[in-house]
C-alpha atoms as a PDB file:
ATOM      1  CA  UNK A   1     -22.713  33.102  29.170  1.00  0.00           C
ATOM      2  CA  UNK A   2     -25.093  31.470  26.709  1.00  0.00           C
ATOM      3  CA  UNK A   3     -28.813  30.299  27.342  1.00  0.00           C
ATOM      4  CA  UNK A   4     -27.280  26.826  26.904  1.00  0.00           C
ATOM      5  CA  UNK A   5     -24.548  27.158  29.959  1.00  0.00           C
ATOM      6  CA  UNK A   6     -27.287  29.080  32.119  1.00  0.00           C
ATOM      7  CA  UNK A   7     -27.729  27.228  35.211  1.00  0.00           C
ATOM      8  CA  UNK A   8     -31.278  27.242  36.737  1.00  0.00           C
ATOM      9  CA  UNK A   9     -32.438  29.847  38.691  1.00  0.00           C
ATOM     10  CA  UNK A  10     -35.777  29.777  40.538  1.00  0.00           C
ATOM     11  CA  UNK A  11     -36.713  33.138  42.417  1.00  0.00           C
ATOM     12  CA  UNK A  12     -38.702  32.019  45.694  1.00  0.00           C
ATOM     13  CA  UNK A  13     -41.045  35.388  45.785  1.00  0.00           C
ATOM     14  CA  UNK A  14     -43.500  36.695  48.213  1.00  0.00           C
ATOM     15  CA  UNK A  15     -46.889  38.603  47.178  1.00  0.00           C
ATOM     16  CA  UNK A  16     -46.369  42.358  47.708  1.00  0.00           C
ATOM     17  CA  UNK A  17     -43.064  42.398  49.278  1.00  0.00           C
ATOM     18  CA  UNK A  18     -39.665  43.668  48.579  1.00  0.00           C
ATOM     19  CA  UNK A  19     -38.456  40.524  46.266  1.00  0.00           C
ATOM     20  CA  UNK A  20     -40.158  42.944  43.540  1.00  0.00           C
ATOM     21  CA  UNK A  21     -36.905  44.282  42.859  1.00  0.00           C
ATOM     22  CA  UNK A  22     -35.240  40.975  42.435  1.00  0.00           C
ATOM     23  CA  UNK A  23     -38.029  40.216  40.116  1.00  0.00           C
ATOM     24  CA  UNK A  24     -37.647  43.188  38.369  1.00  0.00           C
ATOM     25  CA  UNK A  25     -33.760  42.742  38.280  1.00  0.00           C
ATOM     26  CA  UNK A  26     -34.837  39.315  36.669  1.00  0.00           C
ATOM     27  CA  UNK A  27     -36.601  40.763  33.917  1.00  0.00           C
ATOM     28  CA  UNK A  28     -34.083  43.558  33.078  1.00  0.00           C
ATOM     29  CA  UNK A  29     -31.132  40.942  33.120  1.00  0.00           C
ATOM     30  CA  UNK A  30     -33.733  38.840  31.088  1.00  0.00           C
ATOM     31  CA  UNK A  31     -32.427  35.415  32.266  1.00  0.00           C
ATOM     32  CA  UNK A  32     -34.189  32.500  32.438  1.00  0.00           C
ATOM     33  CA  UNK A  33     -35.813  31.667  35.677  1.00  0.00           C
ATOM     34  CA  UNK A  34     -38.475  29.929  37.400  1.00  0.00           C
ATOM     35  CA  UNK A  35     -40.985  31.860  39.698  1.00  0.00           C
ATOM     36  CA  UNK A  36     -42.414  29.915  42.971  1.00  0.00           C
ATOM     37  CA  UNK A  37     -45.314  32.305  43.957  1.00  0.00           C
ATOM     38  CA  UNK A  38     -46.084  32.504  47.971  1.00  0.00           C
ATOM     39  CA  UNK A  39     -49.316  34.596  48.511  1.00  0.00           C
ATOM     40  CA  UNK A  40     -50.003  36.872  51.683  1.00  0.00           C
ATOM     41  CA  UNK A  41     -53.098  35.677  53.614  1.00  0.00           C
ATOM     42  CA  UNK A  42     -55.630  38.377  53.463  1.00  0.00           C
ATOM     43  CA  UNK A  43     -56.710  38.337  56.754  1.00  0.00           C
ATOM     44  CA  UNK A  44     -52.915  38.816  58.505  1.00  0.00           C
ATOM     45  CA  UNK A  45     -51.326  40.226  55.511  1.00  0.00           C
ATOM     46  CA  UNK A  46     -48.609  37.460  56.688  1.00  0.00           C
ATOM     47  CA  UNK A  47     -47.548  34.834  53.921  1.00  0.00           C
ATOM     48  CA  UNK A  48     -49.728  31.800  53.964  1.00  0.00           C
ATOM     49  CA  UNK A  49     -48.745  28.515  55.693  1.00  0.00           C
ATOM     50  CA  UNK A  50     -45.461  29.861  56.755  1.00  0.00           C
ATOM     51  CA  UNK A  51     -43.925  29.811  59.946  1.00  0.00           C
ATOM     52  CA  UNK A  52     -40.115  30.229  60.686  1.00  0.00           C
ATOM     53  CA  UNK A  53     -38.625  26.644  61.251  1.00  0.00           C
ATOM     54  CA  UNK A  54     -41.835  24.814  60.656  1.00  0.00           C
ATOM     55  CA  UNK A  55     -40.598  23.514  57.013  1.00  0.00           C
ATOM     56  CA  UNK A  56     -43.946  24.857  55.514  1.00  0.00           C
ATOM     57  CA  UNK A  57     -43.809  27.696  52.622  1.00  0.00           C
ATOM     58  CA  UNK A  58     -41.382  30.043  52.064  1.00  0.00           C
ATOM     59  CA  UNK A  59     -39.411  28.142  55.249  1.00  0.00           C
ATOM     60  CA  UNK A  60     -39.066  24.694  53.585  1.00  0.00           C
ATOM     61  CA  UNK A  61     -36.835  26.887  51.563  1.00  0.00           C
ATOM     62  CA  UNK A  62     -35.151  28.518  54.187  1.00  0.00           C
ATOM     63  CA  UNK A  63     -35.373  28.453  58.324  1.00  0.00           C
ATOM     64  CA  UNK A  64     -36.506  31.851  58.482  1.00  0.00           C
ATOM     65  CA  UNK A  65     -39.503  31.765  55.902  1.00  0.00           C
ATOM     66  CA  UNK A  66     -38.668  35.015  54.561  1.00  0.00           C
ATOM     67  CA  UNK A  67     -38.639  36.360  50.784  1.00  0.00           C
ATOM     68  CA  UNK A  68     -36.748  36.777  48.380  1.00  0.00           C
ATOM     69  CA  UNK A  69     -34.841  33.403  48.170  1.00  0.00           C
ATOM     70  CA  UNK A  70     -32.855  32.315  44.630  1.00  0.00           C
ATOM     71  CA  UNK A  71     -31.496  29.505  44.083  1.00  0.00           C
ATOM     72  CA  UNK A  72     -28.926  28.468  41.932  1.00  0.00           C
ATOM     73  CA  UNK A  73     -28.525  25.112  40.562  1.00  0.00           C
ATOM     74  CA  UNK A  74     -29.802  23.890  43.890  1.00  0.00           C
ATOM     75  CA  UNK A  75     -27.911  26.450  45.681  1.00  0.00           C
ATOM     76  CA  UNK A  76     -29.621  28.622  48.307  1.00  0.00           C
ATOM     77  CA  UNK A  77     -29.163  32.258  48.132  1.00  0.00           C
ATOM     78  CA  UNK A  78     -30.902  34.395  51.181  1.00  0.00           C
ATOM     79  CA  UNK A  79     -31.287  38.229  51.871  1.00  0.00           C
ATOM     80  CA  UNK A  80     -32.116  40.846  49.191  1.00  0.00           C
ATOM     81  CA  UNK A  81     -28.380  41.757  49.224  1.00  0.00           C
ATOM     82  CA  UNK A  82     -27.106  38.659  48.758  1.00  0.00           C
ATOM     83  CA  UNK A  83     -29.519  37.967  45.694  1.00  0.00           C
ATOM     84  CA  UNK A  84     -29.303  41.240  44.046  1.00  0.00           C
ATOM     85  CA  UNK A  85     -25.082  40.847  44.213  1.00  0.00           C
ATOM     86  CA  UNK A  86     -25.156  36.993  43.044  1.00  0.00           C
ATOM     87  CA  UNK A  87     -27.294  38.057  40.381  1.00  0.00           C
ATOM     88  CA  UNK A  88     -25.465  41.333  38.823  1.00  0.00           C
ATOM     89  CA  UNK A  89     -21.792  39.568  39.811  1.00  0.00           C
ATOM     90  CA  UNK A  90     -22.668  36.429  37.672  1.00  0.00           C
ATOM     91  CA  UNK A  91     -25.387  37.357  35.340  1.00  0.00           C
ATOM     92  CA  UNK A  92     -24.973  39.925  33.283  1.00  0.00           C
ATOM     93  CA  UNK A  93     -27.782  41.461  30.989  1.00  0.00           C
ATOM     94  CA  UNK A  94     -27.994  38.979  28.181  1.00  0.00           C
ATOM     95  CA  UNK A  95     -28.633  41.722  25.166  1.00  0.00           C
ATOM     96  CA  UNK A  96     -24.863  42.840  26.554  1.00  0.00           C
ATOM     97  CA  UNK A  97     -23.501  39.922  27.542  1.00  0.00           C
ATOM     98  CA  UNK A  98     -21.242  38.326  24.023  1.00  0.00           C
ATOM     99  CA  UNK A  99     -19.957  41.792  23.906  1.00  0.00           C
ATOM    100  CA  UNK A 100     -18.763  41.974  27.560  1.00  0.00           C
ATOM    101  CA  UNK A 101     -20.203  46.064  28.026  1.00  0.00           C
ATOM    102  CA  UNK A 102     -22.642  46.735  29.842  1.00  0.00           C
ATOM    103  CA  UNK A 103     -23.521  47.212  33.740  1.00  0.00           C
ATOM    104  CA  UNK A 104     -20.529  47.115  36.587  1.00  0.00           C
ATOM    105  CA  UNK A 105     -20.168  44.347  38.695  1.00  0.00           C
ATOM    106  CA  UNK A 106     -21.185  44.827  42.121  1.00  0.00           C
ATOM    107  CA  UNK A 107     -18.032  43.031  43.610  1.00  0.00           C
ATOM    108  CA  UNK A 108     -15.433  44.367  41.184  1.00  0.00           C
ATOM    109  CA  UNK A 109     -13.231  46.465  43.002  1.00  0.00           C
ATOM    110  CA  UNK A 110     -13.343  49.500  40.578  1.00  0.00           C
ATOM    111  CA  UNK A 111     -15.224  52.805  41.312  1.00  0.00           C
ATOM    112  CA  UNK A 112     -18.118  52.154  38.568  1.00  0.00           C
ATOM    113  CA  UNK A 113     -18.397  48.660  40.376  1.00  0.00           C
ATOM    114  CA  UNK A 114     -17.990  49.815  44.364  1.00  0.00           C
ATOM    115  CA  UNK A 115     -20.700  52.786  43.363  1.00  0.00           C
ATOM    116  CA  UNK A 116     -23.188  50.416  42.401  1.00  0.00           C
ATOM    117  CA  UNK A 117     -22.696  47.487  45.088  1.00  0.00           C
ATOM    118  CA  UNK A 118     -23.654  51.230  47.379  1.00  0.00           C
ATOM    119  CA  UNK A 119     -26.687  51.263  45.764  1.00  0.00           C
ATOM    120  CA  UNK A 120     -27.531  47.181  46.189  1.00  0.00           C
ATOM    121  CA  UNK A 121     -27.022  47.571  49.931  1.00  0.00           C
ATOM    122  CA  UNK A 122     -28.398  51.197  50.322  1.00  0.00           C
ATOM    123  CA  UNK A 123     -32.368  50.019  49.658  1.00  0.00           C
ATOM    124  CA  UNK A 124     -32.061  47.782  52.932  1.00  0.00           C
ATOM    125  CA  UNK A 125     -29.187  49.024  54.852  1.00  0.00           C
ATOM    126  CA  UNK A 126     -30.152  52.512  54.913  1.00  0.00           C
ATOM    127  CA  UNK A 127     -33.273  53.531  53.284  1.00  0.00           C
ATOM    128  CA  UNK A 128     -35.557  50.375  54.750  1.00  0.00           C
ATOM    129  CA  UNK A 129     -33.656  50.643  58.365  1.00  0.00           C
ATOM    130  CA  UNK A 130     -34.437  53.889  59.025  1.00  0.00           C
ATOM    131  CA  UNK A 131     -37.875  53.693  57.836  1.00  0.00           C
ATOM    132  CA  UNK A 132     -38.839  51.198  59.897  1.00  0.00           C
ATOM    133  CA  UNK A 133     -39.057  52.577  63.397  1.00  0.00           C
ATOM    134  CA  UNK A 134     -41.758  54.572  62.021  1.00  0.00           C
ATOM    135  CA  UNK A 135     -43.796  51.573  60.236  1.00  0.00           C
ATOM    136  CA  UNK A 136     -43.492  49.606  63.903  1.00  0.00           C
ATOM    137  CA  UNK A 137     -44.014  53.464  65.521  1.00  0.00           C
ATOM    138  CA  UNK A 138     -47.479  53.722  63.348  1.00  0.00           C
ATOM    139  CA  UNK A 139     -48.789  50.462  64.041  1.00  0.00           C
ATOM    140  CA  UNK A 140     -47.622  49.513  67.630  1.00  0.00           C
ATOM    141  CA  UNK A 141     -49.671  53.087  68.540  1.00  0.00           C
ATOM    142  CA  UNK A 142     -46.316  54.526  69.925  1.00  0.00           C
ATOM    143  CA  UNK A 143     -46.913  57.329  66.944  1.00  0.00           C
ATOM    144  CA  UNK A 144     -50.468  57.756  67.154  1.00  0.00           C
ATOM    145  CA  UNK A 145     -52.702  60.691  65.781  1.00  0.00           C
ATOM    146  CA  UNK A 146     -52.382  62.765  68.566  1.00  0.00           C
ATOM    147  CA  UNK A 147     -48.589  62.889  67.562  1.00  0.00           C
ATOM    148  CA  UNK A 148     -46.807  65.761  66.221  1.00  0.00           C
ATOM    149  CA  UNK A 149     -43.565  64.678  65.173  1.00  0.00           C
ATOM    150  CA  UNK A 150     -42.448  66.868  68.454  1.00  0.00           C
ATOM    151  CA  UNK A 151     -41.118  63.896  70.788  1.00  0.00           C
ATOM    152  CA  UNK A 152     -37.682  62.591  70.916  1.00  0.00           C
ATOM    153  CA  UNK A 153     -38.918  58.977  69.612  1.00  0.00           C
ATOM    154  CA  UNK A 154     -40.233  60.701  66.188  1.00  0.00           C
ATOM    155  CA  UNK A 155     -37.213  62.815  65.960  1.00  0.00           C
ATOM    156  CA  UNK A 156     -35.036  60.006  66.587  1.00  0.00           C
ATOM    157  CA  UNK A 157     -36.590  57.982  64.254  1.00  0.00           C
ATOM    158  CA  UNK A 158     -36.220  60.598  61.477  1.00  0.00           C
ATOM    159  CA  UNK A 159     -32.682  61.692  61.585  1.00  0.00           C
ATOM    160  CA  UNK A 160     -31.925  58.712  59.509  1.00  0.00           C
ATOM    161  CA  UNK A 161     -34.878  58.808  57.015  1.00  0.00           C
ATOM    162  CA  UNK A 162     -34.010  62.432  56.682  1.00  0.00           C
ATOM    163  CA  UNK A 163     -30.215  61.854  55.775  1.00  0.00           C
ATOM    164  CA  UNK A 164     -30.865  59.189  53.315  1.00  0.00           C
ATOM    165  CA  UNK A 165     -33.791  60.510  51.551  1.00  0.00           C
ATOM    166  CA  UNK A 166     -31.447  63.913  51.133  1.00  0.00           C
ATOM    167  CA  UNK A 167     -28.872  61.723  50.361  1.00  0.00           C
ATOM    168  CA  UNK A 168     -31.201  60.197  47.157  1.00  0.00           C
ATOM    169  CA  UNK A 169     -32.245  63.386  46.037  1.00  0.00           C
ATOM    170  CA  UNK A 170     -28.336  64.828  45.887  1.00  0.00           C
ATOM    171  CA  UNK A 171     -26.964  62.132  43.891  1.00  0.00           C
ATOM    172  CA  UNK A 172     -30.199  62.008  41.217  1.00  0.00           C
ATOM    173  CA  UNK A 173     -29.472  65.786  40.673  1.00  0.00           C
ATOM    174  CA  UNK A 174     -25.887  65.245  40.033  1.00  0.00           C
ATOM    175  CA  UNK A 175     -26.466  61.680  38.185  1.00  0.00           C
ATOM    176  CA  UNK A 176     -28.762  63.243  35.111  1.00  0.00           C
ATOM    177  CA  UNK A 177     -32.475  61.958  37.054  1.00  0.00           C
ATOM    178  CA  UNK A 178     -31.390  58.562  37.299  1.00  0.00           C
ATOM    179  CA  UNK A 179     -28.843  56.571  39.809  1.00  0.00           C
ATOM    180  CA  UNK A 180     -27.367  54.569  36.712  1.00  0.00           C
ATOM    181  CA  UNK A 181     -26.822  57.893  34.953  1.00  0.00           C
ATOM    182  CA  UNK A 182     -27.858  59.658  31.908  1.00  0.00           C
ATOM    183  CA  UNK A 183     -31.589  59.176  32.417  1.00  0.00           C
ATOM    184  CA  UNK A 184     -31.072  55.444  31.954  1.00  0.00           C
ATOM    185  CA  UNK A 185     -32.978  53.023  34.327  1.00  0.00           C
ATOM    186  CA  UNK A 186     -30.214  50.649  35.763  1.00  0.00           C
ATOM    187  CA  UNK A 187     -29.408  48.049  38.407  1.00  0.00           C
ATOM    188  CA  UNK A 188     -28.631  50.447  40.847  1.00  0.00           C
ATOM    189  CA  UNK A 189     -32.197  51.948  40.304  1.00  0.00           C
ATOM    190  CA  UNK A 190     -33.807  48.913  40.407  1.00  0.00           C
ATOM    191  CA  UNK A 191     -32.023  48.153  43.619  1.00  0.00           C
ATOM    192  CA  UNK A 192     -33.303  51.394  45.351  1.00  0.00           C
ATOM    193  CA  UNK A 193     -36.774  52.201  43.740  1.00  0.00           C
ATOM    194  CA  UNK A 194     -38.623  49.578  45.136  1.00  0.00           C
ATOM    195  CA  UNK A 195     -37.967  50.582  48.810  1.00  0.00           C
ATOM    196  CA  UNK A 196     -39.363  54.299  47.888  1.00  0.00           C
ATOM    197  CA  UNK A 197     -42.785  52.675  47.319  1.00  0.00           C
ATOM    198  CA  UNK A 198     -42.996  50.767  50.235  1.00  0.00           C
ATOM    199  CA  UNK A 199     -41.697  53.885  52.624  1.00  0.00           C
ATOM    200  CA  UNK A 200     -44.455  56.421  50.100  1.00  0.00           C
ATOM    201  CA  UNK A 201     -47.131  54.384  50.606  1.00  0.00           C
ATOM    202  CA  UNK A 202     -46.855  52.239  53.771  1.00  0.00           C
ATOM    203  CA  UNK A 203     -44.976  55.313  55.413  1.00  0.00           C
ATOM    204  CA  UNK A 204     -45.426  58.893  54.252  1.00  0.00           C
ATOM    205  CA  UNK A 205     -48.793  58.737  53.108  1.00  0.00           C
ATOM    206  CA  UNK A 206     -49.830  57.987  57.411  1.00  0.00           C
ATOM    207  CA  UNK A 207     -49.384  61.460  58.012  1.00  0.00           C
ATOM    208  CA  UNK A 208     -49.966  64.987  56.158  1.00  0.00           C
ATOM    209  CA  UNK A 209     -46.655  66.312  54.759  1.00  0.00           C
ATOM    210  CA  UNK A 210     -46.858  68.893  57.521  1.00  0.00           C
ATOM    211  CA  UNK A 211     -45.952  66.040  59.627  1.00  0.00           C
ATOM    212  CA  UNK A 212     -42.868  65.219  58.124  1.00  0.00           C
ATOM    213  CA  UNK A 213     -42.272  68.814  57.793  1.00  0.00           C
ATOM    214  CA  UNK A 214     -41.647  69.321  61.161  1.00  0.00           C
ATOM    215  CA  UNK A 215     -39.329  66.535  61.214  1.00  0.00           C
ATOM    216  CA  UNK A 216     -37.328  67.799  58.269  1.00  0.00           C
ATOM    217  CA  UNK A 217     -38.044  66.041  55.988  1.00  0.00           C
ATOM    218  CA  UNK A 218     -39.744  68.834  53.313  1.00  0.00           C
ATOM    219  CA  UNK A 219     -42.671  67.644  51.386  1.00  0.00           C
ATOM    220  CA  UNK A 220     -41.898  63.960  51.830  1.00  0.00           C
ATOM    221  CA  UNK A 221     -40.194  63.213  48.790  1.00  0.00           C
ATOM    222  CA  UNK A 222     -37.872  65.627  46.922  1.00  0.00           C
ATOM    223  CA  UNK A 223     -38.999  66.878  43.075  1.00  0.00           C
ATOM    224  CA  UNK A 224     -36.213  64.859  41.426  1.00  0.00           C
ATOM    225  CA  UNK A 225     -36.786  61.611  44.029  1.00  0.00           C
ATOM    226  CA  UNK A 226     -40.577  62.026  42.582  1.00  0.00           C
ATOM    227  CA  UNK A 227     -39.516  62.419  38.942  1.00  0.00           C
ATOM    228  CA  UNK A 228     -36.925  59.093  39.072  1.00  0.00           C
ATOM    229  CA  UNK A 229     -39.614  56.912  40.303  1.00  0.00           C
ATOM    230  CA  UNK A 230     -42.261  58.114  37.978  1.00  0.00           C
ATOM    231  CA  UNK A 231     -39.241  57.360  35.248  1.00  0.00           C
ATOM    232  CA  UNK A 232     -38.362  54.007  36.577  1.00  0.00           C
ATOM    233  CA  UNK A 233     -42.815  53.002  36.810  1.00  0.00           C
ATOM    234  CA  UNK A 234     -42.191  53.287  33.215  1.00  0.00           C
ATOM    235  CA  UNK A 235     -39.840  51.449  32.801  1.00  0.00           C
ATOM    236  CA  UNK A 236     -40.491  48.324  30.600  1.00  0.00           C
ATOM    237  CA  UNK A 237     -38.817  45.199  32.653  1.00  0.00           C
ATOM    238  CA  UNK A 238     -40.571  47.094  35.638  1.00  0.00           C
ATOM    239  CA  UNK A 239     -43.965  46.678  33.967  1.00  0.00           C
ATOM    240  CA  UNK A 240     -43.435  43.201  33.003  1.00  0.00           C
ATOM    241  CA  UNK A 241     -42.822  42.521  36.986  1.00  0.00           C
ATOM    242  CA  UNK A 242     -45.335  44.367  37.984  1.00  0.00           C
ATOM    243  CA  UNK A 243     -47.723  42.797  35.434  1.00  0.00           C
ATOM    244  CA  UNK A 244     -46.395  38.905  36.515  1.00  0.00           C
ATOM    245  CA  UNK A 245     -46.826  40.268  40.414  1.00  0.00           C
ATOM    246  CA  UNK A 246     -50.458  41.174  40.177  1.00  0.00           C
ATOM    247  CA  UNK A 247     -51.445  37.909  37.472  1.00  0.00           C
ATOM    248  CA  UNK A 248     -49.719  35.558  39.921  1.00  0.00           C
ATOM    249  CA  UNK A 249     -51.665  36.861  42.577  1.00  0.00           C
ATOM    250  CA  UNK A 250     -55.190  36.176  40.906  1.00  0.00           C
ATOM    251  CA  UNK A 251     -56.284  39.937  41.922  1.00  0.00           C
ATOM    252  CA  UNK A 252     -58.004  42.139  39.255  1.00  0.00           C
ATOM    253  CA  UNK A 253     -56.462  45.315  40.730  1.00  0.00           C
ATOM    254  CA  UNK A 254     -53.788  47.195  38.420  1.00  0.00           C
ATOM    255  CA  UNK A 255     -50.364  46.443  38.597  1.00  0.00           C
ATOM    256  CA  UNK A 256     -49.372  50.100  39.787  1.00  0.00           C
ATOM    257  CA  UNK A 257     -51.227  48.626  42.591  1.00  0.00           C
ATOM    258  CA  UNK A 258     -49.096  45.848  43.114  1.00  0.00           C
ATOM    259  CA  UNK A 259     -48.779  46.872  46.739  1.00  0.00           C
ATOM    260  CA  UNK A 260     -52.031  46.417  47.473  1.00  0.00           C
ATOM    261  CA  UNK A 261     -52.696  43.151  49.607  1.00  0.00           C
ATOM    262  CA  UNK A 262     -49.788  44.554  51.592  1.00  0.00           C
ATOM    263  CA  UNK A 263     -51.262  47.674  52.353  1.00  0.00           C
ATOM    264  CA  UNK A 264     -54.835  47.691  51.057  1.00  0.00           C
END
């Protein structure tokens, strides 16, 4: 697909939030696109002027006011999944694309292709799911600082975390450090990363890592799980995200602090 056939794509992105890794998926696929900016008030940490239904914001672009949103030549493209798959199943990396190599297809039904549409689900399905009973847990006081990762709730809640983080760490040992393989940063990287930082530093860092010790899971994050997203933070389409993240934003913070009206 040429420059010239592209159709246009506009990425409907929320300060701080998950759409990162659409953004990011942007820059590695280096496609054209338009970015529509929605910042997070910094009061409710919410995004500003947007309600579900009320046709303000991110909602005049969808009902439920949420982020990321692409569209497509007009066409409206919701959840992360959705957008990540659209994206890798119709746009391939443009430095690859006259020779036809390059990345699987999420929705080819070939094992290279069915290995990484696991990985564009596996961010939200699995590693976001289970992490948020403890995000609600920490700040609905259900978890507070009395806790001890003792009580059935906590336990509960970790059994999941547990298995996928495991899970990550496994299959980066057996994959060469990275999930696309060889030490390359990939799509199905970029697909995963990005929900490691919000669960490290909206998640882990609430509690000492005898906390989640006691839970199971050792030390938080596994050595290789540690070493793949130091790799990927260096990666350069991640940098150019990060950089367009934090300028978009007006903030003077760093953009390895991208997080940071999110979370402070």
């Amino acid at each position: 697909m040429t420059s010239k056939q592209m159709p246009k794509i506009t990425l409907h992105h929320l300060e701080a939030s998950r759409s990162l890794r659409v953004l990011w998926l942007l820059e590695y696929l280096s496609v054209p696109y338009d970015l529509q900016f929605y910042p997070r008030d910094p009061e409710t940490r919410y995004a500003k002027d947007t309600e579900p239904n009320s046709g303000k914001g991110l909602s005049a672009v969808h009902p439920l006011g949420r982020s990321p949103v692409l569209e497509v030549d007009g066409v409206v493209v919701a959840e992360a999944g959705a957008v990540l798959t659209v994206l890798l199943q119709h746009f391939p990396k443009q430095s690859e694309a006259a020779s036809g190599a390059g990345d699987p297809r999420p929705m080819d039904l070939t094992r290279e292709g069915q290995e990484l549409n696991f990985w564009v689900q596996f961010g939200e399905s699995s590693l976001f799911l289970h992490a948020i009973p403890f995000m609600y847990g920490f700040k609905g006081g259900v978890i507070d600082a009395s806790s001890d990762g003792s009580s059935v709730y906590e336990k509960t809640c970790a059994r999941g975390l547990k298995a996928d983080l495991d899970h990550l760490e496994n299959e980066l040992g057996k994959k060469g450090g990275t999930l696309a393989g060889e030490g390359r940063v990939g799509p199905a990287d970029i697909c995963t990363e990005v929900s490691l930082e919000f669960i490290k530093t909206g998640i882990l860092r609430r509690r000492p890592t005898s906390y989640w010790s006691t839970l199971g899971i050792e030390g938080a994050l596994g050595p290789k799980t540690q070493a793949w997203m130091e790799k990927c933070q260096k990666d350069e389409s991640y940098l150019r995200a990060t950089e367009i993240e934090v300028k978009r934003g007006g903030k003077v913070h760093k953009s390895e602090d991208w997080l940071k009206p999110l979370y402070g």
